[in-house]
Each structure stands twice: as C-alpha cells, then as structure tokens.
C-alpha atoms as a PDB file:
ATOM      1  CA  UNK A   1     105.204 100.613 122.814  1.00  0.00           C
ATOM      2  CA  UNK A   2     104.796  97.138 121.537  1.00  0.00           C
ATOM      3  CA  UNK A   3     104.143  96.593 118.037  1.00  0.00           C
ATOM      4  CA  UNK A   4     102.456  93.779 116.914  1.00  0.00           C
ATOM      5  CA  UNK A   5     103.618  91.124 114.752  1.00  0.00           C
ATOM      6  CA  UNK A   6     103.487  90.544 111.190  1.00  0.00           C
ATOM      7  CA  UNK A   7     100.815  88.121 110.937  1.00  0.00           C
ATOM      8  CA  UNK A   8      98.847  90.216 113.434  1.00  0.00           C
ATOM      9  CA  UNK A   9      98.936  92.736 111.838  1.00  0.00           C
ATOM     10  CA  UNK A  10      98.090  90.903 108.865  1.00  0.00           C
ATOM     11  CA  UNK A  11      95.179  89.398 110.430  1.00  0.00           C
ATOM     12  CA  UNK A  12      93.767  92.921 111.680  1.00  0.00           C
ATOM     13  CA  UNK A  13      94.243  94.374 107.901  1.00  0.00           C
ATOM     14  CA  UNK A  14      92.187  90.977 106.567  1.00  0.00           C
ATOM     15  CA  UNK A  15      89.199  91.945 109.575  1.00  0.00           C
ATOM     16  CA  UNK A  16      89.585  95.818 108.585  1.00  0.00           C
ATOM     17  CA  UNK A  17      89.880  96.203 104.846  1.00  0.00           C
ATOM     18  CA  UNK A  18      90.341  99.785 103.444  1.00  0.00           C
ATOM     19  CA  UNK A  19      86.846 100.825 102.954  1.00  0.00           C
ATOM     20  CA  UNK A  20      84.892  98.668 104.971  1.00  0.00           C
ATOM     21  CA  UNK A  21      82.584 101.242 107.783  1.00  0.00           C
ATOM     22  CA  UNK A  22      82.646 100.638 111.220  1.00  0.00           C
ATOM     23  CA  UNK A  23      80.789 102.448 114.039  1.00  0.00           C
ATOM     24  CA  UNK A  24      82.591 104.081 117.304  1.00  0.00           C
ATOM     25  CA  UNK A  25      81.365 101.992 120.209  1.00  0.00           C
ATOM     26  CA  UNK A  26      83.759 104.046 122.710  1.00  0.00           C
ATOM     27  CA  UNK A  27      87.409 105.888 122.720  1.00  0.00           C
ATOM     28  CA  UNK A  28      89.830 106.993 125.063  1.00  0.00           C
ATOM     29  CA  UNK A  29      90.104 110.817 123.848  1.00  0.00           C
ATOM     30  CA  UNK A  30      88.708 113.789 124.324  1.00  0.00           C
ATOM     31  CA  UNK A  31      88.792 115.251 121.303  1.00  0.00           C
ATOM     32  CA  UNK A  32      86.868 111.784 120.019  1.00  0.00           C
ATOM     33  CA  UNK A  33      83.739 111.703 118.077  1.00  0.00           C
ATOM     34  CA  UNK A  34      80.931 111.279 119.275  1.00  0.00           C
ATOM     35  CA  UNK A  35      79.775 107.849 120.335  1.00  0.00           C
ATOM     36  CA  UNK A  36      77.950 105.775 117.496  1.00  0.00           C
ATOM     37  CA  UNK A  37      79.488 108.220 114.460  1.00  0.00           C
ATOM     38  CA  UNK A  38      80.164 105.988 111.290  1.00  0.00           C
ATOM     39  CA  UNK A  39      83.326 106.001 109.739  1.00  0.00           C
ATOM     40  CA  UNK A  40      85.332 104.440 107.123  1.00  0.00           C
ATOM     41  CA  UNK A  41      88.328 102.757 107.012  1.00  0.00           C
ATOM     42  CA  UNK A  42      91.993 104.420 105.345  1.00  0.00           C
ATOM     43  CA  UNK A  43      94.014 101.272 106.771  1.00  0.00           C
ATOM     44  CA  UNK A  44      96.166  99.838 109.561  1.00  0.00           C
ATOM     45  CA  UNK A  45      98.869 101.234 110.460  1.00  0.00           C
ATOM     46  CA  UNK A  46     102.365  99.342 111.620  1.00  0.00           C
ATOM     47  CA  UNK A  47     101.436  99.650 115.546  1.00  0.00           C
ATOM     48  CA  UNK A  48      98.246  98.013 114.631  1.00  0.00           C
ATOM     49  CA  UNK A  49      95.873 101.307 114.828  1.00  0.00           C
ATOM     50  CA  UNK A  50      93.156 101.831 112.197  1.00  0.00           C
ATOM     51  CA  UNK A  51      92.994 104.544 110.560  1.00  0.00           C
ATOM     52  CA  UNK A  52      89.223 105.967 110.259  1.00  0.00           C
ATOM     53  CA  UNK A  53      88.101 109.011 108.060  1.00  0.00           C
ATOM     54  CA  UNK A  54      85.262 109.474 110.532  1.00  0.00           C
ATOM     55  CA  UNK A  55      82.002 110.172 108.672  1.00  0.00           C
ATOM     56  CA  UNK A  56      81.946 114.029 110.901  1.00  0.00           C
ATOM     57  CA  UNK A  57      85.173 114.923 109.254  1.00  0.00           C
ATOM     58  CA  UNK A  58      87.188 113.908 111.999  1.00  0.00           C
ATOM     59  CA  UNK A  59      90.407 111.626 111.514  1.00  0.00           C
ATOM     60  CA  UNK A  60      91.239 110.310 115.081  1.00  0.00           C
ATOM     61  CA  UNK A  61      92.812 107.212 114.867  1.00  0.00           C
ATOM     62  CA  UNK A  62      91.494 104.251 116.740  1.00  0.00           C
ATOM     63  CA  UNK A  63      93.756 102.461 118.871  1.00  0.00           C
ATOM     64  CA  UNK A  64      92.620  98.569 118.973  1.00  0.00           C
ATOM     65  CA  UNK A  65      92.447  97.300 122.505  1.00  0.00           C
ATOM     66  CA  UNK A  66      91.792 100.987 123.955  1.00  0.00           C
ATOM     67  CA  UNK A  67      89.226 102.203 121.867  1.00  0.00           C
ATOM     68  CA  UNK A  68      86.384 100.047 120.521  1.00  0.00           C
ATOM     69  CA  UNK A  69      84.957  99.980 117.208  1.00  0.00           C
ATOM     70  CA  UNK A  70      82.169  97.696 115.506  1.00  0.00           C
ATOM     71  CA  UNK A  71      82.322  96.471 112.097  1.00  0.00           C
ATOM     72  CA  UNK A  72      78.915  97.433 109.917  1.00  0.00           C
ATOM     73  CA  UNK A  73      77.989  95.749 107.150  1.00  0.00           C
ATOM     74  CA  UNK A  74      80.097  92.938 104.951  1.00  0.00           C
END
C-alpha cells in the first residue's frame, strides 16, 4: 500500500474537515451503506481514508479513489 504524502494528505484533511457531511455516491464493500446515506466526517486517516460516522450507524471507512463520496453543504 502506498501512502500518500504529507501535503496530500494535508490537502484531503483541508477538502474534508472533521464535521463537514458528505453523501455516499458508491463503495467497493459489501457490507457498505446504502447508496445516497449521509454521513459525517471523524477525519483522515494516515493512508488518506476518511473516516465517516455514517448517519445509519454504520462506520465503514471510505477509501478515496475506490469509493466515492460527495461533499454536502459548506
């Protein structure tokens, strides 16, 4: 696994701020939620994944450049 650099990941945690809501647009797991659920971002982790506490109660990470997310609001 690659991880992304510092100012990448710097860049991603500037776009995805802890509390800003995005919406699930699609995601490469089975266990995902379902397609349009809300969710709020926890953070982003080192490997450049974003944490979501997904508005269902699910906490499936999304992995950026697999799974697709869109930001809401702000």
């Amino acid at each position: 696994m690659k991880f992304p650099s510092k100012e990448r990941l710097a860049e991603l945690r500037n776009e995805y701020p802890v509390g800003c809501r995005v919406k699930l647009i699609s995601m490469d797991d089975f266990q995902a939620p379902p397609i349009g659920t809300l969710g709020t971002v926890q953070g982003v982790d080192d490997a450049g994944n974003l944490l979501v506490r997904w508005d269902n109660g699910s906490g499936l990470n999304v992995v950026l450049g697999v799974d697709e997310v869109q930001k809401i609001g702000g």
